[in-house]
N, C-alpha and C. Protein backbone atom coordinates (compact mmCIF):
# COMPACT_ATOMS: atom_id res chain seq x y z
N UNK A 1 99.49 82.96 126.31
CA UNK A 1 100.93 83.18 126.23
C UNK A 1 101.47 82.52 124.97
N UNK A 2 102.21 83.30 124.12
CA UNK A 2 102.97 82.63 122.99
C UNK A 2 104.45 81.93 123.33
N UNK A 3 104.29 80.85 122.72
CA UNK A 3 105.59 80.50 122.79
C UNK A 3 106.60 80.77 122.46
N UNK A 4 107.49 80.54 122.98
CA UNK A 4 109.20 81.24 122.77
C UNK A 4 110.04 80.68 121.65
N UNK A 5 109.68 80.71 120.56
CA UNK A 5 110.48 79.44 119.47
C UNK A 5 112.28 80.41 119.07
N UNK A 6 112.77 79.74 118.40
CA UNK A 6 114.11 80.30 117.52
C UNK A 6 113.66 80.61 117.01
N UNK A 7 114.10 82.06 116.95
CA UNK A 7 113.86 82.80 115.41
C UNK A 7 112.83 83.89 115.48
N UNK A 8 112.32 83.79 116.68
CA UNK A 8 111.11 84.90 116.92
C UNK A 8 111.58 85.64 117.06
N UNK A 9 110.74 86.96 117.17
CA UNK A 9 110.86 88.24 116.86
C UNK A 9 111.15 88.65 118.46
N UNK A 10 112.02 89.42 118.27
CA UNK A 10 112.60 90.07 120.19
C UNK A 10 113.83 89.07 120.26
N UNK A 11 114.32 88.17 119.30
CA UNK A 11 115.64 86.98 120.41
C UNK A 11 116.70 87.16 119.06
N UNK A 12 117.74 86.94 119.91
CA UNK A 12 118.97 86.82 119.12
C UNK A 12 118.75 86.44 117.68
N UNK A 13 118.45 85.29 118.16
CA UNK A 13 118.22 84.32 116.71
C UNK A 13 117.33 84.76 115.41
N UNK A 14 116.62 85.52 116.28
CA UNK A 14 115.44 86.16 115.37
C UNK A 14 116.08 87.30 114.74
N UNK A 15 117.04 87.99 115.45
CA UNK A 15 117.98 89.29 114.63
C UNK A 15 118.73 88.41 113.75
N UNK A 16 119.58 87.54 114.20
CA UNK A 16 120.28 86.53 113.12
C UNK A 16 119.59 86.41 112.02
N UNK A 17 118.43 85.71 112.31
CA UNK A 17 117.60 85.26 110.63
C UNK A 17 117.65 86.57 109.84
N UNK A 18 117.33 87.82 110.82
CA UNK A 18 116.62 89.15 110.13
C UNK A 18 118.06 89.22 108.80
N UNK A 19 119.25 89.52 110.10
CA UNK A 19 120.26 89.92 109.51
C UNK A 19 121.01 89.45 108.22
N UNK A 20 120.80 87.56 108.27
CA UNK A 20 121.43 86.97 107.50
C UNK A 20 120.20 87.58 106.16
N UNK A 21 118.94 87.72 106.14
CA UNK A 21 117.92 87.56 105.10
C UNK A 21 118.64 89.54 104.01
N UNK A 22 118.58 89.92 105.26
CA UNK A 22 119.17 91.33 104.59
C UNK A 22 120.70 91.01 104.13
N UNK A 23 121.77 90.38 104.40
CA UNK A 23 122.81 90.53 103.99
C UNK A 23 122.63 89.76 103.04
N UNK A 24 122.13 88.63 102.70
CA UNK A 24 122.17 87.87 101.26
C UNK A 24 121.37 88.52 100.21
N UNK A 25 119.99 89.33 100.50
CA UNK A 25 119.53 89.78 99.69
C UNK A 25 120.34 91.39 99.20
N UNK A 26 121.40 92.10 99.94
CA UNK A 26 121.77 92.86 99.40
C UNK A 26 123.13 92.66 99.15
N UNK A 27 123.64 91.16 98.90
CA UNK A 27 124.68 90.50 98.00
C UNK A 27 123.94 90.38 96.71
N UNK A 28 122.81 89.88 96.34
CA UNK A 28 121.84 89.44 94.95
C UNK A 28 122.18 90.62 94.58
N UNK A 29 121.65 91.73 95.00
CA UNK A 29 121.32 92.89 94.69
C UNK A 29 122.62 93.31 93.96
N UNK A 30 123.59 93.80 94.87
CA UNK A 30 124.67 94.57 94.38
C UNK A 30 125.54 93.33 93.08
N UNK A 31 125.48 92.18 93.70
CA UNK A 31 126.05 91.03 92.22
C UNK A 31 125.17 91.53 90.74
N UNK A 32 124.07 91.67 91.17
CA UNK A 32 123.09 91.68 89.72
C UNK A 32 123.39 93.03 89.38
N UNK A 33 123.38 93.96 90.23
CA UNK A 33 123.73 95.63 89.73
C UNK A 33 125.19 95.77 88.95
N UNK A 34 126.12 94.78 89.38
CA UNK A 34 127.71 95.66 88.77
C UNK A 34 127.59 94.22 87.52
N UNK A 35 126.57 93.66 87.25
CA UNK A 35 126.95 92.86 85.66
C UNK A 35 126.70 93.66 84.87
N UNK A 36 126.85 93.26 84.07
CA UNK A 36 126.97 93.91 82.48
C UNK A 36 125.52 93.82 81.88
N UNK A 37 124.46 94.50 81.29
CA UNK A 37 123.57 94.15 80.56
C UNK A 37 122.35 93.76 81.51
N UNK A 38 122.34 93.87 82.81
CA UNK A 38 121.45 93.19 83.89
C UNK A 38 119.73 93.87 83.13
N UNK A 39 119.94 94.97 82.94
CA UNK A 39 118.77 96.16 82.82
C UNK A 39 117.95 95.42 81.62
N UNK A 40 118.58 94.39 80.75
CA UNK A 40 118.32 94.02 79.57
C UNK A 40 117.02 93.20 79.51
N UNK A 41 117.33 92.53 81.11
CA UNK A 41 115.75 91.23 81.11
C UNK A 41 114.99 91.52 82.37
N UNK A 42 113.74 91.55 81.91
CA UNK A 42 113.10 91.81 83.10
C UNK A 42 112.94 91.20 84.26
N UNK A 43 113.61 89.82 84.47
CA UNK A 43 113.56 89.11 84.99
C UNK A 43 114.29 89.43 86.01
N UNK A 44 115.75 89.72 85.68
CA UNK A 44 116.37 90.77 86.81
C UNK A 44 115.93 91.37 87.31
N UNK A 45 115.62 92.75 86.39
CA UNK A 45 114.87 93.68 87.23
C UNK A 45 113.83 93.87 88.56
N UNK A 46 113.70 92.11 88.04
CA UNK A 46 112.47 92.25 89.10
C UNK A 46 112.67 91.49 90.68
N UNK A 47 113.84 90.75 90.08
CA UNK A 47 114.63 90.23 91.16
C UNK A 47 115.30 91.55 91.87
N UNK A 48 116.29 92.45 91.58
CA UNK A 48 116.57 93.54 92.03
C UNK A 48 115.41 93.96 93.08
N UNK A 49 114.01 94.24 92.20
CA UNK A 49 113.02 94.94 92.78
C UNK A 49 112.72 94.21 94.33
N UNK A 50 112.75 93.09 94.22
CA UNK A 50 112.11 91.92 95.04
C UNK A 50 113.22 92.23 96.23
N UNK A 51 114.36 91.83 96.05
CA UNK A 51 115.54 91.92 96.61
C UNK A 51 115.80 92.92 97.50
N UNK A 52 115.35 94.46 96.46
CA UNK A 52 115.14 95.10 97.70
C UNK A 52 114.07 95.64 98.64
N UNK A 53 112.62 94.87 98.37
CA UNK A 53 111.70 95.18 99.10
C UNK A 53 112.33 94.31 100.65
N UNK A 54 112.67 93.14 100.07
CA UNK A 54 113.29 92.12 101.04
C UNK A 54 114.37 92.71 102.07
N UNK A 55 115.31 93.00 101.63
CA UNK A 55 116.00 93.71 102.45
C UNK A 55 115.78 94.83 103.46
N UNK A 56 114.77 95.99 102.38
CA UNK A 56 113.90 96.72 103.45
C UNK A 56 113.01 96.46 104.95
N UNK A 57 112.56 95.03 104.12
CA UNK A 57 111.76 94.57 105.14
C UNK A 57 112.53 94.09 106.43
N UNK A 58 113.67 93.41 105.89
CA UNK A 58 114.35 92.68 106.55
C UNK A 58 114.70 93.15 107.76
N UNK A 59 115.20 94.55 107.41
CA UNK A 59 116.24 95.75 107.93
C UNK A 59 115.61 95.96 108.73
N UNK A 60 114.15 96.81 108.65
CA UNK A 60 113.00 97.22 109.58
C UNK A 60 113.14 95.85 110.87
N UNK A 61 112.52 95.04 110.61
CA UNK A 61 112.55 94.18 111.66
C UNK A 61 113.56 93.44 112.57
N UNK A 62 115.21 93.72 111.41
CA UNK A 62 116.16 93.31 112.71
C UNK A 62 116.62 94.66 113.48
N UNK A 63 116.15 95.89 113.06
CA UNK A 63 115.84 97.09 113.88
C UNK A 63 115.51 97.25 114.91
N UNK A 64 113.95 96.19 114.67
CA UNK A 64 112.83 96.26 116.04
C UNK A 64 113.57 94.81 116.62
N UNK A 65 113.86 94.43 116.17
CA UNK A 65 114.67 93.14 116.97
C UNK A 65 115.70 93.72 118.25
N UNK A 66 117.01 94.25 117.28
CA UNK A 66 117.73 95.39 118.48
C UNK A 66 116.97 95.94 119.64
N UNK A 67 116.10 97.03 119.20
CA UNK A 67 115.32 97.64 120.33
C UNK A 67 114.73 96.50 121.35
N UNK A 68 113.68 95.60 120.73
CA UNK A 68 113.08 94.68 121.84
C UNK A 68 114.06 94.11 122.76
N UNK A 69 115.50 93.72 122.28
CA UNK A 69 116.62 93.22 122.61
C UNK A 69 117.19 94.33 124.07
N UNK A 70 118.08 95.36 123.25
CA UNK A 70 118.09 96.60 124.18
C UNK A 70 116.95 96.97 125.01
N UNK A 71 115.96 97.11 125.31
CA UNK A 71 114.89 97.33 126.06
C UNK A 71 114.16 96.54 126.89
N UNK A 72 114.44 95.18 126.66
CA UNK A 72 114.26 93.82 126.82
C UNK A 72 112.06 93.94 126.77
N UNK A 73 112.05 94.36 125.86
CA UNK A 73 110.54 94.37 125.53
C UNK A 73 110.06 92.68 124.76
N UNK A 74 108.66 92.72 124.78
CA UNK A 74 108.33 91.20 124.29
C UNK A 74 107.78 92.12 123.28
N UNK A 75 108.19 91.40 121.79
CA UNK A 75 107.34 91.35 120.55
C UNK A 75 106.45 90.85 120.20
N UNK A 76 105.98 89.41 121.29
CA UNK A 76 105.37 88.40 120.64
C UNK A 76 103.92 89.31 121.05
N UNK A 77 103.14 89.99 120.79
CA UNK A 77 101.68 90.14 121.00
C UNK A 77 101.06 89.63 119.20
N UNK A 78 99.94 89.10 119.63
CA UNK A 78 98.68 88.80 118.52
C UNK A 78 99.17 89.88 116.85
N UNK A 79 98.75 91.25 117.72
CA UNK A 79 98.76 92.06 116.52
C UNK A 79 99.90 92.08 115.77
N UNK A 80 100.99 92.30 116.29
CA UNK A 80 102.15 92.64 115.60
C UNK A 80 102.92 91.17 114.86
N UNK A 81 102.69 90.09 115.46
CA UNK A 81 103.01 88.56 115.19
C UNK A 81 102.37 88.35 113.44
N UNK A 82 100.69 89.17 113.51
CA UNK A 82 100.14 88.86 112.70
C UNK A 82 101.28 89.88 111.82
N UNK A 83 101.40 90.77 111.90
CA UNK A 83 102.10 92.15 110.79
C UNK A 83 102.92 91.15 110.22
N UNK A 84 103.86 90.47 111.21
CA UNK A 84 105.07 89.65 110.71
C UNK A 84 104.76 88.70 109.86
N UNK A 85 104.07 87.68 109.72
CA UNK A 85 102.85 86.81 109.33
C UNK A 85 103.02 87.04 107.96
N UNK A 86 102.10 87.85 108.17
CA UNK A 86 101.70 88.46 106.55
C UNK A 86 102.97 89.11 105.38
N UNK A 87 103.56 90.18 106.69
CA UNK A 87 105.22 90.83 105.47
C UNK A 87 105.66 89.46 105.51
N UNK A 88 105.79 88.40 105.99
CA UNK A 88 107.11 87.52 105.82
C UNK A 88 106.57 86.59 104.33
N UNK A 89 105.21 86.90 104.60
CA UNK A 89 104.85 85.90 103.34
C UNK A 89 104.26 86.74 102.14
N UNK A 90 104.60 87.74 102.06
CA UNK A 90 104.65 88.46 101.02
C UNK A 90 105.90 88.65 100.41
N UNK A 91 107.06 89.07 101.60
CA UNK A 91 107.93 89.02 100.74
C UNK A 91 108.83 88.18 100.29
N UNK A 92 108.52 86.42 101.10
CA UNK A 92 108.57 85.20 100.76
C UNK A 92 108.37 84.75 99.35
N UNK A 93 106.76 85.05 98.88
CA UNK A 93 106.34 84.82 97.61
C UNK A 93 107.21 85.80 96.55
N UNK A 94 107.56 86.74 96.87
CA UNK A 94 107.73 88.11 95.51
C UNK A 94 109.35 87.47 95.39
N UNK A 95 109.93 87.17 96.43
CA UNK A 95 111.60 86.56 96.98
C UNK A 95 111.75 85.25 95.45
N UNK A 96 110.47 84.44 96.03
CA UNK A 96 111.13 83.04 95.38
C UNK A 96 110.02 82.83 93.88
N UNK A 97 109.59 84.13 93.65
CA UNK A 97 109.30 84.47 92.76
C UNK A 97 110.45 84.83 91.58
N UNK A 98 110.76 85.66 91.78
CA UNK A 98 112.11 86.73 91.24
C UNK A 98 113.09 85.60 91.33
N UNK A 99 113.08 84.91 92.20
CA UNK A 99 114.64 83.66 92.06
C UNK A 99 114.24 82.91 91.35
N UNK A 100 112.95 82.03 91.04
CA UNK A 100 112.73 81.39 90.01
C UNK A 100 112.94 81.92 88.50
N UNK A 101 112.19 83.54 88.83
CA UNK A 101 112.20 83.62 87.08
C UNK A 101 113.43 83.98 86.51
N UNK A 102 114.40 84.52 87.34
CA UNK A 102 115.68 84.87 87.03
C UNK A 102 116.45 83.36 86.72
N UNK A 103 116.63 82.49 87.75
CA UNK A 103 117.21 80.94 87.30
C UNK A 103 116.56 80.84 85.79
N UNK A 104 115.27 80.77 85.92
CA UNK A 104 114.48 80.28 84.28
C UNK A 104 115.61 80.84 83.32
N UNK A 105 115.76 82.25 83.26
CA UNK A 105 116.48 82.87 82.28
C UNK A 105 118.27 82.55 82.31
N UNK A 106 118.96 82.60 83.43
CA UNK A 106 120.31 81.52 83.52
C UNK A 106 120.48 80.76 83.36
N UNK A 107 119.27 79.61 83.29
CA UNK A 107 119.74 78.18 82.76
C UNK A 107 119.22 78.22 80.91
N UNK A 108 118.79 79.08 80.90
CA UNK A 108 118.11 79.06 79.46
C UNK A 108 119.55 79.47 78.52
N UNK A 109 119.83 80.78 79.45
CA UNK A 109 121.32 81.33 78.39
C UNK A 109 122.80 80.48 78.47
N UNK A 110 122.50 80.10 79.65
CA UNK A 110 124.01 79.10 80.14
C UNK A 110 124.24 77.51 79.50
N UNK A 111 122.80 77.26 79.40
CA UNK A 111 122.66 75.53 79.51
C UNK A 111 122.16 75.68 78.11
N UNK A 112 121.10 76.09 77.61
CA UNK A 112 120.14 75.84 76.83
C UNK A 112 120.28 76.69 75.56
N UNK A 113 121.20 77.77 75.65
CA UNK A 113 121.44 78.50 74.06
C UNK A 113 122.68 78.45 74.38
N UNK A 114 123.43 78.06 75.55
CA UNK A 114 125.23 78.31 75.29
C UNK A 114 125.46 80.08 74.73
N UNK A 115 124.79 80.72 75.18
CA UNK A 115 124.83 82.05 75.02
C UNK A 115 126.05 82.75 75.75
N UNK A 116 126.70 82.02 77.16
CA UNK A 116 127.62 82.19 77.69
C UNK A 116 129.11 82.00 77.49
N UNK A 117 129.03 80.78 76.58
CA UNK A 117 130.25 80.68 75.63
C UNK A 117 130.16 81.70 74.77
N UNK A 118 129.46 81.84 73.66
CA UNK A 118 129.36 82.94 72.44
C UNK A 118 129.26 84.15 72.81
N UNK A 119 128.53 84.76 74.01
CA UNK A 119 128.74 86.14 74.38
C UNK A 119 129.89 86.41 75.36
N UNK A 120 130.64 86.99 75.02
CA UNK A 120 131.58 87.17 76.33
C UNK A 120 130.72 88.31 76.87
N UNK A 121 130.30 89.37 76.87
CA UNK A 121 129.74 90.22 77.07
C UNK A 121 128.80 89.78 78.19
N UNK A 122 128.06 88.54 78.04
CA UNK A 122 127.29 88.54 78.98
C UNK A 122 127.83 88.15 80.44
N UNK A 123 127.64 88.82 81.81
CA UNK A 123 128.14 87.89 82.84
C UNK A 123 127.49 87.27 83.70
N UNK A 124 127.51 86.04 83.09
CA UNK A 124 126.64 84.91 83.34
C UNK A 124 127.04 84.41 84.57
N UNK A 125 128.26 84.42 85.31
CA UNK A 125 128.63 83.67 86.62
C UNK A 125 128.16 84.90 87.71
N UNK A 126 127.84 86.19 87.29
CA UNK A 126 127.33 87.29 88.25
C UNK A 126 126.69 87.05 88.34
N UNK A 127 125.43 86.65 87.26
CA UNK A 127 123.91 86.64 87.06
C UNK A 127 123.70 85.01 87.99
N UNK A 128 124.72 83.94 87.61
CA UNK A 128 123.92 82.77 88.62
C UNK A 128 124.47 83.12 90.29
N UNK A 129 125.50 83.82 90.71
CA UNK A 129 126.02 83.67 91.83
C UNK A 129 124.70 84.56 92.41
N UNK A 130 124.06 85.97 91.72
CA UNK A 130 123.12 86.48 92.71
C UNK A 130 122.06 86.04 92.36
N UNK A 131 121.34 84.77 91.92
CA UNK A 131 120.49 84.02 91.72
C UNK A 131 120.47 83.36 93.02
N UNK A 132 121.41 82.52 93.30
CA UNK A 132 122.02 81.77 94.19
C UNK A 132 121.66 82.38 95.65
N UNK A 133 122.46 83.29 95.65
CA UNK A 133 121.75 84.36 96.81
C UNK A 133 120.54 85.04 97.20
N UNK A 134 119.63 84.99 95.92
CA UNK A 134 118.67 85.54 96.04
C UNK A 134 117.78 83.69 96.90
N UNK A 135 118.26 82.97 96.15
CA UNK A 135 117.64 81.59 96.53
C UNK A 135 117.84 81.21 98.45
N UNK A 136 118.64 81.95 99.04
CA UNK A 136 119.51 81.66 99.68
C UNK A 136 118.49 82.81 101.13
N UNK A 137 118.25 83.79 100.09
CA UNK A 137 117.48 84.90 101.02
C UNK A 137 116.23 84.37 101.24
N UNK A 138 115.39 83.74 100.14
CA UNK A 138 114.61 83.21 100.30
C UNK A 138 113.94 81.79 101.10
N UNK A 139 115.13 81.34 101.57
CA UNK A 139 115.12 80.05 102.30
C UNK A 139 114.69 80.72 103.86
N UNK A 140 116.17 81.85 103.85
CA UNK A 140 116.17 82.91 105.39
C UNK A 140 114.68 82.81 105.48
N UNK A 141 113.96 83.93 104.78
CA UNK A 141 112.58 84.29 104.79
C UNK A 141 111.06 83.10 105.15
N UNK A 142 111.42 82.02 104.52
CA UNK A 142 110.90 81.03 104.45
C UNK A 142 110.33 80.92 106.11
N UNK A 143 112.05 80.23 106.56
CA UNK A 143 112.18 80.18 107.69
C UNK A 143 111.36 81.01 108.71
N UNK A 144 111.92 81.90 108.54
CA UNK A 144 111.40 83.44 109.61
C UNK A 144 109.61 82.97 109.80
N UNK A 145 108.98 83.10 108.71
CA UNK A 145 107.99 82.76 107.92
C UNK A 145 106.61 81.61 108.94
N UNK A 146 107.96 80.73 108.86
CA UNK A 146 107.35 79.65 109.25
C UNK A 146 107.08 79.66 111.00
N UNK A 147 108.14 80.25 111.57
CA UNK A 147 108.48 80.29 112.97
C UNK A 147 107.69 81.32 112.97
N UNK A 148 107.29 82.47 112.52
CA UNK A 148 105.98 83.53 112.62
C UNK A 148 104.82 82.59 112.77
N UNK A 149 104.83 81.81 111.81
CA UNK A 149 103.46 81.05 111.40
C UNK A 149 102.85 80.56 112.74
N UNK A 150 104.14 79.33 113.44
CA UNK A 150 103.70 78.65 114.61
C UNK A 150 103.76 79.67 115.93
N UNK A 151 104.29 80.55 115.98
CA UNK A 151 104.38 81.19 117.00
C UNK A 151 102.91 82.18 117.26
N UNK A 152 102.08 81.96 115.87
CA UNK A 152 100.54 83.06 115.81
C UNK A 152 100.16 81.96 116.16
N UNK A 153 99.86 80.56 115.93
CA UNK A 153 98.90 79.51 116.10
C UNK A 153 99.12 79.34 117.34
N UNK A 154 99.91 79.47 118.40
CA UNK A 154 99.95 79.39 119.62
C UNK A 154 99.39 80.42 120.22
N UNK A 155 98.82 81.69 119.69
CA UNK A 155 97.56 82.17 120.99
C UNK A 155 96.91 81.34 121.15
């Protein structure tokens, strides 16, 4: 029998995490889409990319969250715990991947060339606020992550 932790898959809390991980990652998303020049560094781009595998993922599982919820079905079996397992730490790594390399490049233009004073053009408070969020999705995920983790070590 697996144990019943916060945050598992089938319980409120566990739609909560899902939900909060999808709504912050498709705040990053849409902040980094309406700046100016985003397309310019790849670093974005790849945060975007990340952002929305994340959200996808996210979405899918506070989906199956609802249903287990509505149906009052148990999620916790071996196989599917493991599925979670693995997506959470994939899209954990690609998450705080993309938030690092994107920060790298905001503190470089903001702090470190003052590129933000001299360009007005650039929008640098878009680019750190969905940094921020992307950092923010990635904590969600973390989490989820971790409570997957202990909840497989308990078969």
């Amino acid at each position: 029998m697996m144990k019943r932790l916060l945050g598992g898959p089938g319980t409120i809390s566990g739609f909560l995490l899902r939900l909060g991980q999808c709504a912050f990652g498709a705040a990053s998303i849409a902040l980094m889409v309406t700046a100016f020049g985003f397309s310019s560094y790849t670093a974005f781009c790849y945060l975007i990319a990340s952002m929305g595998l994340q959200v996808l993922w996210s979405f899918g599982l506070a989906c199956l969250d609802i249903y287990a919820l509505r149906r009052k079905r148990d999620l916790q079996n071996p196989i599917l715990v493991s599925l979670f397992v693995v997506g959470d730490w994939v899209t954990a790594t690609l998450s705080l991947a993309a938030a690092c390399s994107s920060a790298g490049i905001v503190v470089l233009y903001a702090r470190d060339l003052n590129m933000c004073v001299t360009n007005k053009n650039l929008a640098c408070n878009r680019y750190q606020i969905s940094v921020a969020m992307a950092f923010v999705t990635w904590v969600l995920t973390a989490m989820s992550s971790h409570v997957m983790f202990w909840i497989l070590a308990s078969v």
